[in-house]
PDB file of N, CA and C in Angstrom:
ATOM      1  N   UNK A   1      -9.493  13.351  11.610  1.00  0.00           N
ATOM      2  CA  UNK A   1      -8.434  13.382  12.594  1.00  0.00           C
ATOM      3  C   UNK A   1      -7.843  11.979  12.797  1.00  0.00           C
ATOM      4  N   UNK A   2      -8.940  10.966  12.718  1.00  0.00           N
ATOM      5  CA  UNK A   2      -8.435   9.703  13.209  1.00  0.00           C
ATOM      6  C   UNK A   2      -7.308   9.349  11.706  1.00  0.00           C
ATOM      7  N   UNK A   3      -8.066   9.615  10.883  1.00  0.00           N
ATOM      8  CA  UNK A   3      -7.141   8.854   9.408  1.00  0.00           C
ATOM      9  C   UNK A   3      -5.664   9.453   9.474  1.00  0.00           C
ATOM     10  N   UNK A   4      -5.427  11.061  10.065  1.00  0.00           N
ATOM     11  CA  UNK A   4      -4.977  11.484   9.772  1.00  0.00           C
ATOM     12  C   UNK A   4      -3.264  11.215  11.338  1.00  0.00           C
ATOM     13  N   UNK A   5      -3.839  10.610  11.894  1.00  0.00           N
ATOM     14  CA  UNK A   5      -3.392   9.746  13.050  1.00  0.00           C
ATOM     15  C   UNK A   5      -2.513   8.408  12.435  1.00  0.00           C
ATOM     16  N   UNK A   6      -3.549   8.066  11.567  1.00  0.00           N
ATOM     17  CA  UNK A   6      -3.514   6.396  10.949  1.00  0.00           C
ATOM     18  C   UNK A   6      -1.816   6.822  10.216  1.00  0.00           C
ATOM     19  N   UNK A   7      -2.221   7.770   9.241  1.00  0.00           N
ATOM     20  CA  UNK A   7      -1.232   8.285   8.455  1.00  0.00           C
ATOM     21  C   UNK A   7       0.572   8.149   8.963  1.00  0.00           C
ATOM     22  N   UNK A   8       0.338   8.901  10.239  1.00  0.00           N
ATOM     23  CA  UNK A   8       1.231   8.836  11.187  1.00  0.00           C
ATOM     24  C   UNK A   8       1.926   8.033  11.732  1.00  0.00           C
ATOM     25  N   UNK A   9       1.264   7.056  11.690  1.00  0.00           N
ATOM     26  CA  UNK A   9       1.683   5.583  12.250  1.00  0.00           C
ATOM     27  C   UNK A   9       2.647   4.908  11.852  1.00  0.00           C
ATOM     28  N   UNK A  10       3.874   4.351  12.274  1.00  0.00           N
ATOM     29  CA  UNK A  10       4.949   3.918  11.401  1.00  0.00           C
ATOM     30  C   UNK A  10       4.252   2.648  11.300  1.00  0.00           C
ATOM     31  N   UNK A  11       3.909   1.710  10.442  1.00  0.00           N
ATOM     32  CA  UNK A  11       4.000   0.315   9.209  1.00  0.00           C
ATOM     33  C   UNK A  11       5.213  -0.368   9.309  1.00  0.00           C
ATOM     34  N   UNK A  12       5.012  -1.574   9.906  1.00  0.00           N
ATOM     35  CA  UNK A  12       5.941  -2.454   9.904  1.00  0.00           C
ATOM     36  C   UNK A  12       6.302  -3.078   8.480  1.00  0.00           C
ATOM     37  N   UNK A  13       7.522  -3.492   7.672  1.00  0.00           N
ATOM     38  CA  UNK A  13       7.745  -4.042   7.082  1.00  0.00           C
ATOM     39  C   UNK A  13       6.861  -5.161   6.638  1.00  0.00           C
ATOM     40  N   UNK A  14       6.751  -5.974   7.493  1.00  0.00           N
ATOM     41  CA  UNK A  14       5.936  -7.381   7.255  1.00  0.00           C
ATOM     42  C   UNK A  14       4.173  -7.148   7.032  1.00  0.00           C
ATOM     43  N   UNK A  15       3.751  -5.758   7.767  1.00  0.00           N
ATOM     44  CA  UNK A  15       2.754  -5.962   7.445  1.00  0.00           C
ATOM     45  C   UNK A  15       2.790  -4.615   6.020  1.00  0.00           C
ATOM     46  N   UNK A  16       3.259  -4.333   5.529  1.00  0.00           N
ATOM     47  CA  UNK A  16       3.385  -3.439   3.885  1.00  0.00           C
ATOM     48  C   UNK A  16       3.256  -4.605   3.253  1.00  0.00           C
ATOM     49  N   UNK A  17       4.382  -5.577   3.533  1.00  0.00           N
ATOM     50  CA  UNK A  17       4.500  -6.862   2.382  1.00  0.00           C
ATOM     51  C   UNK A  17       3.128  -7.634   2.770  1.00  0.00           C
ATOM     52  N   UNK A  18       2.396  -7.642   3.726  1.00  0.00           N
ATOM     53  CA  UNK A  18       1.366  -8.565   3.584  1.00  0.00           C
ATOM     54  C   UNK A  18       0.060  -7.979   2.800  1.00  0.00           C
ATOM     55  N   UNK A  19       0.298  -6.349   2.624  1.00  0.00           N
ATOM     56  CA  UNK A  19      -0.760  -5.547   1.848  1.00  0.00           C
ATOM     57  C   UNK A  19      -0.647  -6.084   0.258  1.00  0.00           C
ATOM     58  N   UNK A  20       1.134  -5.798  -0.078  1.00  0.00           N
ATOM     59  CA  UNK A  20       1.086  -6.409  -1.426  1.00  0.00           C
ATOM     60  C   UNK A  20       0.807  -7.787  -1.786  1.00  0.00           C
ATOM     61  N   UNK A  21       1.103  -8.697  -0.523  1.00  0.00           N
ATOM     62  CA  UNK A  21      -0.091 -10.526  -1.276  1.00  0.00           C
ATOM     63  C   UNK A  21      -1.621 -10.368  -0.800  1.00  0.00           C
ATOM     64  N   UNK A  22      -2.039  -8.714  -0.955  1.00  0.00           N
ATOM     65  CA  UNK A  22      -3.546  -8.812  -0.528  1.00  0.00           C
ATOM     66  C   UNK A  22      -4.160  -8.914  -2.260  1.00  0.00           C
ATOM     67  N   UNK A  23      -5.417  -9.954  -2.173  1.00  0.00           N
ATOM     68  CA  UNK A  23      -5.919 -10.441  -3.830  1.00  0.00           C
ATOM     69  C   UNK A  23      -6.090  -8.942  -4.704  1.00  0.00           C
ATOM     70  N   UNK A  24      -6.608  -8.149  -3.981  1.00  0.00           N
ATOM     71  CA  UNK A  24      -6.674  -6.877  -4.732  1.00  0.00           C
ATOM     72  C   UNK A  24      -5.695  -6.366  -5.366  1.00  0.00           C
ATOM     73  N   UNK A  25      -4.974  -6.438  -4.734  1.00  0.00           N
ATOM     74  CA  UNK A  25      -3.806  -5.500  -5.051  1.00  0.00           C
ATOM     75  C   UNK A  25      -2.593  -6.392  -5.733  1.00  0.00           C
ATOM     76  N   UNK A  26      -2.601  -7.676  -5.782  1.00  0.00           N
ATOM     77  CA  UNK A  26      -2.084  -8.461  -6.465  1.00  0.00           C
ATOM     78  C   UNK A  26      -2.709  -8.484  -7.900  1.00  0.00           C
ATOM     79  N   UNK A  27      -4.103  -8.810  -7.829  1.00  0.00           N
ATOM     80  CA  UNK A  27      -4.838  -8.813  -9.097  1.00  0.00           C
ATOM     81  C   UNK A  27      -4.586  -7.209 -10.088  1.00  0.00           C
ATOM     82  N   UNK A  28      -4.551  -6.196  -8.819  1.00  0.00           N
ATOM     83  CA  UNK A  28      -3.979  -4.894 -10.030  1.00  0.00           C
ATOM     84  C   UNK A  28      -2.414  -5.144 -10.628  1.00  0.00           C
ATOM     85  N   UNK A  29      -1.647  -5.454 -10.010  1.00  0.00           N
ATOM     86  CA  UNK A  29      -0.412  -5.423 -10.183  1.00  0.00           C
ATOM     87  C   UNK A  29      -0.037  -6.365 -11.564  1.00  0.00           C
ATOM     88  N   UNK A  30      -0.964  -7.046 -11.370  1.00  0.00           N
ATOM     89  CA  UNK A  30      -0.551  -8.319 -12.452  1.00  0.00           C
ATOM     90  C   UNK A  30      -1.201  -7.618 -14.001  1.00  0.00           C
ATOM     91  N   UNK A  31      -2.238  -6.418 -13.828  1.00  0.00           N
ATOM     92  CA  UNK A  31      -2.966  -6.434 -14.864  1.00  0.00           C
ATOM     93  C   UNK A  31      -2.376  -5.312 -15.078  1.00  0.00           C
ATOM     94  N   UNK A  32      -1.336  -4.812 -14.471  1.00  0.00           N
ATOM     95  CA  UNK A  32      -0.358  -3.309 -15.162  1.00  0.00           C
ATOM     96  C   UNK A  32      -1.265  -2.131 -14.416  1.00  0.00           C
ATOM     97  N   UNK A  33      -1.995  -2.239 -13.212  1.00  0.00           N
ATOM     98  CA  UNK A  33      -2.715  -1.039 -12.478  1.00  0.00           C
ATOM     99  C   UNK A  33      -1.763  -0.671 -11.728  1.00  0.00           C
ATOM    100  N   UNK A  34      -0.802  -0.189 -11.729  1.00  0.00           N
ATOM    101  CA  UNK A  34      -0.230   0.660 -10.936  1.00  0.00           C
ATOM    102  C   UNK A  34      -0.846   1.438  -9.960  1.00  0.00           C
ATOM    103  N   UNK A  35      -1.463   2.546 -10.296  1.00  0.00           N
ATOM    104  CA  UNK A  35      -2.445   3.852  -9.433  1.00  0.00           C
ATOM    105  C   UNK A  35      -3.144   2.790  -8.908  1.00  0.00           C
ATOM    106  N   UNK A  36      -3.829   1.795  -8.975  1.00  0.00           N
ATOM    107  CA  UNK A  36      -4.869   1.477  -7.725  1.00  0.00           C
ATOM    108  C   UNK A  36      -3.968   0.579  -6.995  1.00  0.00           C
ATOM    109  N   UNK A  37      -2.840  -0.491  -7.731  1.00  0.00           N
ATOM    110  CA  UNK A  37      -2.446  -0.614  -6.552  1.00  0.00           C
ATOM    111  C   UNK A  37      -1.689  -0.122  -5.783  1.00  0.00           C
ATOM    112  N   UNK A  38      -1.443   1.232  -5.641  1.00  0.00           N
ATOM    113  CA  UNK A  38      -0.790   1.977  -4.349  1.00  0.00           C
ATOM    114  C   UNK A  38      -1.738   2.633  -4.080  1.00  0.00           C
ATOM    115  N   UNK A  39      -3.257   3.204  -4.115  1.00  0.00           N
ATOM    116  CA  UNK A  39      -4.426   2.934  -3.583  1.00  0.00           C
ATOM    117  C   UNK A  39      -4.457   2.034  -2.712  1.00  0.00           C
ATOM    118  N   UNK A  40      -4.755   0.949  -3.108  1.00  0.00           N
ATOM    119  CA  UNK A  40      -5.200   0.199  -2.130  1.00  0.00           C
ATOM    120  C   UNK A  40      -3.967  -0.517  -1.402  1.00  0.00           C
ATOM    121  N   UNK A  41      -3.022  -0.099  -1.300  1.00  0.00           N
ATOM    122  CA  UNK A  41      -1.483  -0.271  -0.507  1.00  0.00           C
ATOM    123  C   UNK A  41      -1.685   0.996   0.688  1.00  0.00           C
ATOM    124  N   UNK A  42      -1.798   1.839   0.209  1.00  0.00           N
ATOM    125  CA  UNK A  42      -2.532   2.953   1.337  1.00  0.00           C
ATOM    126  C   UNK A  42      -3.226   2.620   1.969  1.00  0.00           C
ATOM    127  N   UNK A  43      -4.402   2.543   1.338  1.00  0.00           N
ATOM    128  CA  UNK A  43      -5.926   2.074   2.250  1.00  0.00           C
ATOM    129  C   UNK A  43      -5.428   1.081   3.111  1.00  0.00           C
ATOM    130  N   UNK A  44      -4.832   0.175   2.885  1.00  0.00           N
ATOM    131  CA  UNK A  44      -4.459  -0.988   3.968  1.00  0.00           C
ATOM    132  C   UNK A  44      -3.428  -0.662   4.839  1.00  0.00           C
ATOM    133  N   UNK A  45      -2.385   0.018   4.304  1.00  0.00           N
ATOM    134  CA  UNK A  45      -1.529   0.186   5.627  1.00  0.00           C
ATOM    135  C   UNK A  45      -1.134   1.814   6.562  1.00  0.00           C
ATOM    136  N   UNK A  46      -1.890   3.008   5.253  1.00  0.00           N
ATOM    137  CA  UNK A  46      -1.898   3.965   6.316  1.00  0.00           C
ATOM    138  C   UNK A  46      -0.649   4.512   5.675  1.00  0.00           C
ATOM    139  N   UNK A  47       0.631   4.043   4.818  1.00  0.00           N
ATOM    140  CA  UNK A  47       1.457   4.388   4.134  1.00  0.00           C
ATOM    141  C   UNK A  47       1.047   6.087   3.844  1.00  0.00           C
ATOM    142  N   UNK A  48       2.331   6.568   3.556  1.00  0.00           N
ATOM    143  CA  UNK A  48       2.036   8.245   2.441  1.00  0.00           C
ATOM    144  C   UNK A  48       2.512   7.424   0.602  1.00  0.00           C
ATOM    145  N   UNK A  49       2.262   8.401   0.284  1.00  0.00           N
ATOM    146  CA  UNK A  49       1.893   8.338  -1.217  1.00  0.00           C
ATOM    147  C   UNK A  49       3.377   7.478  -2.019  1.00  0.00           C
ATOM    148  N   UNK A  50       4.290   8.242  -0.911  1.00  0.00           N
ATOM    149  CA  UNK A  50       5.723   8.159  -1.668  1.00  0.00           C
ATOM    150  C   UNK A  50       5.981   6.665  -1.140  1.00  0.00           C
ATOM    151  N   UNK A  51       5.567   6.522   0.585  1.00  0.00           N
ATOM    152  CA  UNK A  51       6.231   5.384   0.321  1.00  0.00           C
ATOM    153  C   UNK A  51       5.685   4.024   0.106  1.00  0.00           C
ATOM    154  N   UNK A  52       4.064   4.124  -0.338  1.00  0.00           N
ATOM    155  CA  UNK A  52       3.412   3.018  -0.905  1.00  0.00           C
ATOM    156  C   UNK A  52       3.643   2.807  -2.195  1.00  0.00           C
ATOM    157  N   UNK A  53       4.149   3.933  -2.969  1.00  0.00           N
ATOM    158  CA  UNK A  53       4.851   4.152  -4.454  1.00  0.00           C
ATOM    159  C   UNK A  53       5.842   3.491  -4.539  1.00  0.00           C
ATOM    160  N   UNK A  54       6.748   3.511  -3.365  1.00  0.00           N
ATOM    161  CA  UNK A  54       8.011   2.741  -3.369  1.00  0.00           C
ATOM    162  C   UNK A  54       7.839   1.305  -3.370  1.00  0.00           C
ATOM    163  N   UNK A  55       6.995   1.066  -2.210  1.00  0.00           N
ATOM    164  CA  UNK A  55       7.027  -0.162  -2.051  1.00  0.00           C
ATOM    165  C   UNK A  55       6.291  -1.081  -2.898  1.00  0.00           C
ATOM    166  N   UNK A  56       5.345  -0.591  -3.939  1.00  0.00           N
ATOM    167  CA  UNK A  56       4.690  -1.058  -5.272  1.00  0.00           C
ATOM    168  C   UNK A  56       5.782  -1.076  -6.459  1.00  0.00           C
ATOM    169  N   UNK A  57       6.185  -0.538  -6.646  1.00  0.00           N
ATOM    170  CA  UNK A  57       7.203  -0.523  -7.745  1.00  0.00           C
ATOM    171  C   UNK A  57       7.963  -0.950  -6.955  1.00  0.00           C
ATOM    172  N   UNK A  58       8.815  -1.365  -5.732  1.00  0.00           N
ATOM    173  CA  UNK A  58       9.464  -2.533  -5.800  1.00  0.00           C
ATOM    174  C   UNK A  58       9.277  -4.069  -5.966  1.00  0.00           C
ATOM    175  N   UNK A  59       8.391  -4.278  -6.081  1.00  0.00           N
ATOM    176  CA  UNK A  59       7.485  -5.547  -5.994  1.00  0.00           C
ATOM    177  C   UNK A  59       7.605  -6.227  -7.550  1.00  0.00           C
TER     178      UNK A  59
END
């Protein structure tokens, strides 16, 4: 229930962009991991699928 709360939550701009200079998810991005890093773009900000997708492939 709680995650599903989290989900809900509108994500500020600044903190999406501070998920993508997180080392993880920088270190996937650089090595062509796509799928984990919008994984772990989720996990950090609570994003849905589409728009942590977006905001990874804009990057």
């Amino acid at each position: 229930m709680i995650e599903r709360q989290r989900r809900n939550t509108p994500v500020s701009p600044v903190d999406a962009h501070k998920a993508l200079a997180d080392p993880d998810v920088a270190t996937a991005l650089a090595a062509g991991r796509k799928i984990e890093a919008i994984k772990l773009v989720r996990q950090r900000t609570g994003l849905g699928l589409k728009e942590a997708k977006d905001l990874v492939e804009k990057s």
